[in-house]
C-alpha atoms as a PDB file:
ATOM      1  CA  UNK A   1     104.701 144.707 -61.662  1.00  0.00           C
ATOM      2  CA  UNK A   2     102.723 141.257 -61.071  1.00  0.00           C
ATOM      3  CA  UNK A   3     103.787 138.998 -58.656  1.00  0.00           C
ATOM      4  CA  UNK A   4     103.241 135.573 -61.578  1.00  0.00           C
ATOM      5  CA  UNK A   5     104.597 135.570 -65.353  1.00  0.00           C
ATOM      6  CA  UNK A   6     102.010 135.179 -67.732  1.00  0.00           C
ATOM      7  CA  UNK A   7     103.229 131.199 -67.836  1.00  0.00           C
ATOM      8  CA  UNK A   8     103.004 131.016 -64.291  1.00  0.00           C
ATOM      9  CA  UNK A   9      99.126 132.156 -64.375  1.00  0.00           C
ATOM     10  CA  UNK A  10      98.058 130.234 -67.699  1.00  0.00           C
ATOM     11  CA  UNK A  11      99.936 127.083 -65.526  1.00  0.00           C
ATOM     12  CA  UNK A  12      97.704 128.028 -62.705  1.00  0.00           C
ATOM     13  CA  UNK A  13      94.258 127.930 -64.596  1.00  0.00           C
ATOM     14  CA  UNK A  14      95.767 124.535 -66.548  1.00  0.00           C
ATOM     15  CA  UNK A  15      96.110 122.868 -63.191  1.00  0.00           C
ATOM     16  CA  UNK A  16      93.198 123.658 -62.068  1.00  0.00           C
ATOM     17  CA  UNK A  17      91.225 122.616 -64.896  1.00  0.00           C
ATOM     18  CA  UNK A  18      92.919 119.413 -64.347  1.00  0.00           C
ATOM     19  CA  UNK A  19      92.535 119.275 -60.880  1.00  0.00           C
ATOM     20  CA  UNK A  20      88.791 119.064 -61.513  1.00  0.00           C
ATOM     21  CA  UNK A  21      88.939 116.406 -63.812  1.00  0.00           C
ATOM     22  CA  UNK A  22      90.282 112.938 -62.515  1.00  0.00           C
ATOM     23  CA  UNK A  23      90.393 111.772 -65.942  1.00  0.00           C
ATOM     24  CA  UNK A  24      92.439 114.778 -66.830  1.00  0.00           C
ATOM     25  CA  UNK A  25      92.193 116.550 -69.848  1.00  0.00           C
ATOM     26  CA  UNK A  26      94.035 117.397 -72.928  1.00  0.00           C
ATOM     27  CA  UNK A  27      95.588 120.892 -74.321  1.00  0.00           C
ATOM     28  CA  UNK A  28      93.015 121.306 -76.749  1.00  0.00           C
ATOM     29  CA  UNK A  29      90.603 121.060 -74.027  1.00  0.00           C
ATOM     30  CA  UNK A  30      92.267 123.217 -72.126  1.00  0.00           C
ATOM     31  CA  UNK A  31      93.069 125.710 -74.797  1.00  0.00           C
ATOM     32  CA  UNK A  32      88.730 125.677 -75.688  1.00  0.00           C
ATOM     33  CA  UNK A  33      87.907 126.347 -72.072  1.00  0.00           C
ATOM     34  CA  UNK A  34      90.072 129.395 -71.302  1.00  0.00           C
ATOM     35  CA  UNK A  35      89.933 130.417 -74.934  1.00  0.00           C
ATOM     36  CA  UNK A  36      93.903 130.507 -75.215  1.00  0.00           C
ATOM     37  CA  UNK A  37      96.329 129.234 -77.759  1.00  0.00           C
ATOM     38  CA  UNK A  38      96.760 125.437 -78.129  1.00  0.00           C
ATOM     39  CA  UNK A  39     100.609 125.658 -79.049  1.00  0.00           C
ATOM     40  CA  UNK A  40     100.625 128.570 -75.702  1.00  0.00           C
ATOM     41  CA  UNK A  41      98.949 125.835 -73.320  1.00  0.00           C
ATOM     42  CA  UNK A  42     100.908 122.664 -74.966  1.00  0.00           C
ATOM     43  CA  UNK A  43     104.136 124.533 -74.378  1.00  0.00           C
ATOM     44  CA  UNK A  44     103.053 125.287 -70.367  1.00  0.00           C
ATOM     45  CA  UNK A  45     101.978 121.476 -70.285  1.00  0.00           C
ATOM     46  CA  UNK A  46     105.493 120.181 -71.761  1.00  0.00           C
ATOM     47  CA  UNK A  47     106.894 122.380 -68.708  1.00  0.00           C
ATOM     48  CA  UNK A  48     104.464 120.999 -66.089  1.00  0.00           C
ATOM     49  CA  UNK A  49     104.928 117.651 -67.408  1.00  0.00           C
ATOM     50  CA  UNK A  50     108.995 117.946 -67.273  1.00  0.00           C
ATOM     51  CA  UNK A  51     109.087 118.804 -63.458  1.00  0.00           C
ATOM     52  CA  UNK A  52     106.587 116.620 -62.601  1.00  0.00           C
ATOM     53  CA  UNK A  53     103.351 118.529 -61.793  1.00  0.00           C
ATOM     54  CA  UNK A  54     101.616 116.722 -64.491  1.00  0.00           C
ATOM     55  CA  UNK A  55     101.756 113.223 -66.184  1.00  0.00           C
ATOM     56  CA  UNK A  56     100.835 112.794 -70.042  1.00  0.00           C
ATOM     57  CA  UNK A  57      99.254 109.672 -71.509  1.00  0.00           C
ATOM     58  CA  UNK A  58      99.177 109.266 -75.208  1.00  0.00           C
ATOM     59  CA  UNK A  59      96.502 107.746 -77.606  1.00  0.00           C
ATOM     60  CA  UNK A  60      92.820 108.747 -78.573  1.00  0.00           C
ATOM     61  CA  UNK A  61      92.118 109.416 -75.201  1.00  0.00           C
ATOM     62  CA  UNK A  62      95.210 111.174 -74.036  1.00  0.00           C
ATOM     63  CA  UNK A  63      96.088 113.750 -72.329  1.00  0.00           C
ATOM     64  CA  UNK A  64      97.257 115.133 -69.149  1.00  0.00           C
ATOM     65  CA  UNK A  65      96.425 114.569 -65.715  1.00  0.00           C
ATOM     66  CA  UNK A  66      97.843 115.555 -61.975  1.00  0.00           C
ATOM     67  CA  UNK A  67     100.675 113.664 -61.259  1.00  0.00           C
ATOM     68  CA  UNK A  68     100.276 114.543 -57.598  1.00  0.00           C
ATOM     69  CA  UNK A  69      97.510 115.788 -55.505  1.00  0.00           C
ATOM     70  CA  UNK A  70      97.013 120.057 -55.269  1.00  0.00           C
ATOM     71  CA  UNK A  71      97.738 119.390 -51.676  1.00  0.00           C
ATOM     72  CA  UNK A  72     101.003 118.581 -52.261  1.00  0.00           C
ATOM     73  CA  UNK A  73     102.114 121.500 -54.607  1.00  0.00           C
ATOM     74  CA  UNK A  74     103.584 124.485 -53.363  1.00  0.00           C
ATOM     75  CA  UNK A  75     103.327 127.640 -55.058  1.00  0.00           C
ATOM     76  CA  UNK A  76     106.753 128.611 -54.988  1.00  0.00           C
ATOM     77  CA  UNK A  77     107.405 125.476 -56.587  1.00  0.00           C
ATOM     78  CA  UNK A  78     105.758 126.431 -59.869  1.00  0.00           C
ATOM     79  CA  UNK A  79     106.916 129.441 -60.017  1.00  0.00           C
ATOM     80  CA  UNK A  80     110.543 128.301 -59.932  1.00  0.00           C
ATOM     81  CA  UNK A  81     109.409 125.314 -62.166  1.00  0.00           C
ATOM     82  CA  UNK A  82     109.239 128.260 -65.080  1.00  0.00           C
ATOM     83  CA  UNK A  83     112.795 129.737 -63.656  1.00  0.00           C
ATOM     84  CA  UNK A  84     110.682 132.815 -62.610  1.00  0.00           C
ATOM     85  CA  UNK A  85     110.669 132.784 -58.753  1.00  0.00           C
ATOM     86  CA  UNK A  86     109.697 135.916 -57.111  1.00  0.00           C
ATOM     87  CA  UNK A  87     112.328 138.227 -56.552  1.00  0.00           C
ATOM     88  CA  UNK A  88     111.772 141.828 -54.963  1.00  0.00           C
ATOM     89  CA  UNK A  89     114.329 143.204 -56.361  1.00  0.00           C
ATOM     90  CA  UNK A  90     117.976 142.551 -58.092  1.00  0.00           C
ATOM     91  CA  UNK A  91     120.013 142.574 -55.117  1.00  0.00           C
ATOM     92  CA  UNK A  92     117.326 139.063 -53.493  1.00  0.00           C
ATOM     93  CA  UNK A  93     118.512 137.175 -56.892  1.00  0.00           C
ATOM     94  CA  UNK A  94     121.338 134.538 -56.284  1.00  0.00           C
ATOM     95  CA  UNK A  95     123.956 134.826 -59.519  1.00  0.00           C
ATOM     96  CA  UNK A  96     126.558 137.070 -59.625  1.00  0.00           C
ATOM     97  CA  UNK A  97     125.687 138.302 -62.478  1.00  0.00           C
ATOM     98  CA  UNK A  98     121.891 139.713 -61.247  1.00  0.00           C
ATOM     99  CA  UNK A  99     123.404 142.007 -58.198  1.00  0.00           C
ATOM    100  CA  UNK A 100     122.993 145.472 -58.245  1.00  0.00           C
ATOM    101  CA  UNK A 101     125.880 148.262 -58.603  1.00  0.00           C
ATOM    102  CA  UNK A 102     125.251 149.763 -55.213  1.00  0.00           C
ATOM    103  CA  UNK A 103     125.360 146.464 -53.359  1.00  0.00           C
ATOM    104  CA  UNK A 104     128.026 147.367 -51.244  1.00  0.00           C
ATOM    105  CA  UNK A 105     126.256 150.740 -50.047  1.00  0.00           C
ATOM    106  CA  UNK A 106     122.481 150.083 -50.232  1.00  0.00           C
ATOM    107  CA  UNK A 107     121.382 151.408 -46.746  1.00  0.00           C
ATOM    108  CA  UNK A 108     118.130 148.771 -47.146  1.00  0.00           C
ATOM    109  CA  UNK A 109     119.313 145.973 -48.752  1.00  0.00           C
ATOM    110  CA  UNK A 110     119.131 143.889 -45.551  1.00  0.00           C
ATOM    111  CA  UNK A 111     115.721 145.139 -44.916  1.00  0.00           C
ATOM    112  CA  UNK A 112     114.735 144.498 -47.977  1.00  0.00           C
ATOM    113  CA  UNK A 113     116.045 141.355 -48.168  1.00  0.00           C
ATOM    114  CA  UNK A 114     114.423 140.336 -45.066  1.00  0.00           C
ATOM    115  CA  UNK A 115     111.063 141.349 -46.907  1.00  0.00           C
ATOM    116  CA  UNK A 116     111.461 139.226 -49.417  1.00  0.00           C
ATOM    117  CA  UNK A 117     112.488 135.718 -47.673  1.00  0.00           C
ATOM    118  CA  UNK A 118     109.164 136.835 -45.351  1.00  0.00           C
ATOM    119  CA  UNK A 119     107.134 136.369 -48.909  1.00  0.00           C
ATOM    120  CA  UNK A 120     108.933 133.869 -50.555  1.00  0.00           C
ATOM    121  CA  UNK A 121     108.049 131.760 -46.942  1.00  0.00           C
ATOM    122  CA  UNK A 122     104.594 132.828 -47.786  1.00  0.00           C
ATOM    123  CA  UNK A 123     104.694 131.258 -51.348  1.00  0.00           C
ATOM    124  CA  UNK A 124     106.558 128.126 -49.711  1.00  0.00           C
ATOM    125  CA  UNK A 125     103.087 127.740 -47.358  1.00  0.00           C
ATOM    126  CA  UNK A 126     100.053 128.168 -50.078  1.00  0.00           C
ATOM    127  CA  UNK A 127      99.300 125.113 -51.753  1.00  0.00           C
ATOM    128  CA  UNK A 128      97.543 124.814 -55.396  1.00  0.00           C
ATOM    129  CA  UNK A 129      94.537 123.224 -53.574  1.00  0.00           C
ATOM    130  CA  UNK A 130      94.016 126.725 -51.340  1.00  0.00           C
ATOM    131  CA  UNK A 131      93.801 128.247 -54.477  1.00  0.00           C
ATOM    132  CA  UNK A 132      91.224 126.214 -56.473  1.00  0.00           C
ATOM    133  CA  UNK A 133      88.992 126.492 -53.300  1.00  0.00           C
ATOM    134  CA  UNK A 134      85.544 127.552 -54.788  1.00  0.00           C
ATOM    135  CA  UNK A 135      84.519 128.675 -51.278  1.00  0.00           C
ATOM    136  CA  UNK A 136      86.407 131.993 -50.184  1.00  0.00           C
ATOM    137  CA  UNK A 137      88.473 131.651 -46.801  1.00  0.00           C
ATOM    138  CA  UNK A 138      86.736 132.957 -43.503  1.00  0.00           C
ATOM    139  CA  UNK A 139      86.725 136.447 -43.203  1.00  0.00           C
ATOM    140  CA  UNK A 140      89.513 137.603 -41.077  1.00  0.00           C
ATOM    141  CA  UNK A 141      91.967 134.728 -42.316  1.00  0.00           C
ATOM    142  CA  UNK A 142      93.732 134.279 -45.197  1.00  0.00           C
ATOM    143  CA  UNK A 143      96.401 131.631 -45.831  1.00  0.00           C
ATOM    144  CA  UNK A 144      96.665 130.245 -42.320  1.00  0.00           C
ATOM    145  CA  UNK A 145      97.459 134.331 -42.033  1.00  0.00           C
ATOM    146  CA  UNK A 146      95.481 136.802 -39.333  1.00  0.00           C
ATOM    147  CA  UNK A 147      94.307 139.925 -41.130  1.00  0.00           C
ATOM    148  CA  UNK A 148      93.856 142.787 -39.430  1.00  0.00           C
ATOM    149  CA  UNK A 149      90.578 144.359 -40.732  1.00  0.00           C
ATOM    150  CA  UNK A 150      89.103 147.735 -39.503  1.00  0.00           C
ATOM    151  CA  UNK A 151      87.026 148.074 -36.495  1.00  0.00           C
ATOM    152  CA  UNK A 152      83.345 150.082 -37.230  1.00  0.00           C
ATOM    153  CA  UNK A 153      83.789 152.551 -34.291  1.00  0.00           C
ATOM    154  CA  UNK A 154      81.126 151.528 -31.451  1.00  0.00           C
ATOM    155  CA  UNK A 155      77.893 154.113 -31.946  1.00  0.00           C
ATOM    156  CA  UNK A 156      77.813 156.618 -29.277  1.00  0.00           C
ATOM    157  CA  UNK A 157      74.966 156.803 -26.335  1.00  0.00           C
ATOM    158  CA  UNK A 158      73.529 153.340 -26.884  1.00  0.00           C
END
């Protein structure tokens, strides 16, 4: 199980792609780069463009381009721009229709639901521009996040 949908990933490297390009960029462009299909990528732009992450302008030198700054996107909201936000499991899904038959005895459900708002805060914190960072973050952080990493054990009789 992966945490993005194939259209959530491809929309990922598209963004960024255009994220380094003021001028934007167009699908075939795009679709060169990353060596993916052109109808794939136009079909992920059509989506970006509809909710707003990206802005098209047509003519010989059209395209797309960000329609607002990385800094300002939240990855949750692209992953529920392509009606594919995380869920953890059935039960952490909001229709009816998506609940699980042993809702009404699942010993974890509340734990697990707690689990998943934890995450899905997460996703609501890390903005597209974190993620086209070329530089990696300091060691020991990650997403404004303290991680724990192992202690080397101190060397005896020094």
């Amino acid at each position: 199980m992966t945490l993005f949908s194939r259209k959530v990933d491809y929309a990922i490297l598209i963004l960024s792609y255009l994220h380094q390009r003021v001028e934007g960029g167009s699908a075939r462009e795009v679709a060169s780069r990353f060596e993916l299909s052109r109808a794939f990528v136009a079909n992920i732009l059509k989506v970006l463009c509809h909710k707003g992450f990206v802005a098209s302008h047509r003519g010989v030198k059209g395209g797309y381009a960000l329609q607002r700054p990385a800094e300002e996107v939240r990855l949750a909201d692209l992953m529920d721009a392509f009606d594919e936000g995380f869920h953890l499991t059935p039960c952490t899904k909001t229709g009816p229709e998506d609940v699980c038959s042993l809702l009404k005895t699942c010993p974890v459900r509340v734990g697990i639901a707690g689990v998943h708002q934890r995450i899905r805060d997460i996703l609501r914190t890390v903005t597209l521009a974190e993620l086209f960072q070329s530089v990696a973050p300091e060691a020991g952080t990650q997403f404004g996040l303290e991680v724990m990493l192992p202690r080397r054990p101190e060397p005896l009789g020094v």
